[in-house]
N, C-alpha and C. Protein backbone atom coordinates (compact mmCIF):
# COMPACT_ATOMS: atom_id res chain seq x y z
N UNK A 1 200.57 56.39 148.82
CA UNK A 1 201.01 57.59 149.57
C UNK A 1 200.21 57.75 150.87
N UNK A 2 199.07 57.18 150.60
CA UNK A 2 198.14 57.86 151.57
C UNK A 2 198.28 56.97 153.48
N UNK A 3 199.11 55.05 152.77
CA UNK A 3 199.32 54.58 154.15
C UNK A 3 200.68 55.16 154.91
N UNK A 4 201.90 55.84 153.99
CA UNK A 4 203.04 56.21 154.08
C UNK A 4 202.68 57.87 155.14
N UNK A 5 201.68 58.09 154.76
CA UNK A 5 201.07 59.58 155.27
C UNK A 5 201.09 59.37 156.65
N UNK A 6 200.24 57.89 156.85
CA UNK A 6 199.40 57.88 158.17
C UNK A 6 200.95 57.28 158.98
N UNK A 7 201.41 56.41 158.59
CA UNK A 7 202.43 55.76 159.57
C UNK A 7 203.96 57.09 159.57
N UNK A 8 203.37 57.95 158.89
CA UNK A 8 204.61 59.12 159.34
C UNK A 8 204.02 60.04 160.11
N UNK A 9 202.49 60.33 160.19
CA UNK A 9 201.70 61.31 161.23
C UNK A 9 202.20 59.90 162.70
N UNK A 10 201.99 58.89 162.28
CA UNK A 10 202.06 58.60 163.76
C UNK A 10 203.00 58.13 164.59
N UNK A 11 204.35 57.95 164.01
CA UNK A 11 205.44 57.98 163.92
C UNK A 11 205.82 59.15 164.78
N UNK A 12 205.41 60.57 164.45
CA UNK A 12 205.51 61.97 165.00
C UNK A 12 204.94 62.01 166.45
N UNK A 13 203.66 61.24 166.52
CA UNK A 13 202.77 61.43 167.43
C UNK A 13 203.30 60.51 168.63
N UNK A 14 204.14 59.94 168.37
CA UNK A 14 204.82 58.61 169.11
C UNK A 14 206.09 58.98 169.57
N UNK A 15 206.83 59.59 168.71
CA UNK A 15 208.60 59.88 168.91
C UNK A 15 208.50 60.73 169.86
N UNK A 16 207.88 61.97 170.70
CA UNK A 16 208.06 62.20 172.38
C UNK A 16 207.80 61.50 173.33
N UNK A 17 206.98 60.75 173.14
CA UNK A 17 206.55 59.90 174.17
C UNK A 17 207.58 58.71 174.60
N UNK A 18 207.92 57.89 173.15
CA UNK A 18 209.36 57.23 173.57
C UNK A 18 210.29 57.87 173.54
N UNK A 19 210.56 59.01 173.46
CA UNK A 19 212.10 59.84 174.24
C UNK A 19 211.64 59.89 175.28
N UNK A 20 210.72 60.77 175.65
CA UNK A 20 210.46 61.03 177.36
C UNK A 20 210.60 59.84 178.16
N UNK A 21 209.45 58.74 178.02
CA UNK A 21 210.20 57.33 178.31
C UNK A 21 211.91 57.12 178.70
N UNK A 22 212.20 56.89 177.74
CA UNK A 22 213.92 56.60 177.50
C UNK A 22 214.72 57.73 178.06
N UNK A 23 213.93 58.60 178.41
CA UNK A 23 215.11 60.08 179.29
C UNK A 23 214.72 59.46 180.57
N UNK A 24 213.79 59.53 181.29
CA UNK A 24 213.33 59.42 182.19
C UNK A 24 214.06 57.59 182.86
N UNK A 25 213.94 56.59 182.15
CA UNK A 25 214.74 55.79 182.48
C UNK A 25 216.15 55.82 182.35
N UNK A 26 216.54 56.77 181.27
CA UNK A 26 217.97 56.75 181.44
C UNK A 26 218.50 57.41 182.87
N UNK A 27 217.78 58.45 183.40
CA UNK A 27 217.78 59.18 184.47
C UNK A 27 217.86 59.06 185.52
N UNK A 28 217.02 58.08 185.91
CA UNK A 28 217.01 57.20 186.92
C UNK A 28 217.98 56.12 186.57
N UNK A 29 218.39 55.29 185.90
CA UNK A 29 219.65 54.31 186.25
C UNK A 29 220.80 55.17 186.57
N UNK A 30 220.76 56.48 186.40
CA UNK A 30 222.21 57.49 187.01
C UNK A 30 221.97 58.14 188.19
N UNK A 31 220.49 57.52 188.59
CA UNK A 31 220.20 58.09 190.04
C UNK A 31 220.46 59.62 189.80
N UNK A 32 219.59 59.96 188.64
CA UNK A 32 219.63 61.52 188.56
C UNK A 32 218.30 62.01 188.58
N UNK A 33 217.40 62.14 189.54
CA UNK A 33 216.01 62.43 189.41
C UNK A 33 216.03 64.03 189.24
N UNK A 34 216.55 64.35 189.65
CA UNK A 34 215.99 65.49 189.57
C UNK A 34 216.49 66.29 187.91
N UNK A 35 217.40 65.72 187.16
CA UNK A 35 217.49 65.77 186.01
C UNK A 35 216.12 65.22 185.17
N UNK A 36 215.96 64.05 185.37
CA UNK A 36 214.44 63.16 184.88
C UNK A 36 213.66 64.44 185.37
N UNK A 37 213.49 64.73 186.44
CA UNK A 37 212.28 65.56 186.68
C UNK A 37 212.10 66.92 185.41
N UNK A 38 213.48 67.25 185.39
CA UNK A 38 213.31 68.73 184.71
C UNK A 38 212.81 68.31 183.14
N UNK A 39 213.76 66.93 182.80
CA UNK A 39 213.01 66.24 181.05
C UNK A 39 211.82 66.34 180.93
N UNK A 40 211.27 65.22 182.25
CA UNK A 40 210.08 65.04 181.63
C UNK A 40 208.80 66.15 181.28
N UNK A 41 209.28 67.16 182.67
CA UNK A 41 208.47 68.81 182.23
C UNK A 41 208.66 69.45 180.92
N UNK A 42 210.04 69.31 180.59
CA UNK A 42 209.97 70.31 179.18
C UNK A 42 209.63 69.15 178.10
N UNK A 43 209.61 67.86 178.02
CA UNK A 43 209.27 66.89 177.25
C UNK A 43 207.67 67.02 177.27
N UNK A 44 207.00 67.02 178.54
CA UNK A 44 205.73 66.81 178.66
C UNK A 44 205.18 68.83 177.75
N UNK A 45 205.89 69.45 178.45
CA UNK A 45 205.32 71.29 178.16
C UNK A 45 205.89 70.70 176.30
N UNK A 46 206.54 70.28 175.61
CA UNK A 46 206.68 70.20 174.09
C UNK A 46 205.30 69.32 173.17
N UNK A 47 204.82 68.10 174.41
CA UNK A 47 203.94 67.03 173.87
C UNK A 47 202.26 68.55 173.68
N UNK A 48 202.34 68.84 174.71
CA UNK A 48 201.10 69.59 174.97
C UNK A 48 201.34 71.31 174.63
């Protein structure tokens, strides 16, 4: 239980960081920055 614990705490600790990633590039291949811009703020204001 206890390695299933750790690779699901970090699993958690990981899954904004590769969305924000993956928004932010999706964003830019639609030449939508200023969409990317607004993600990555409320992505980054959710991480912190």
């Amino acid at each position: 239980m206890r390695i299933a614990d750790l690779w699901y705490r970090a699993t958690q600790a990981l899954a904004p960081r590769v969305a924000l990633s993956f928004f932010i590039e999706l964003t830019v291949r639609q030449k939508s920055l200023r969409q990317a811009e607004y993600l990555k703020s409320k992505i980054s204001n959710y991480i912190s």
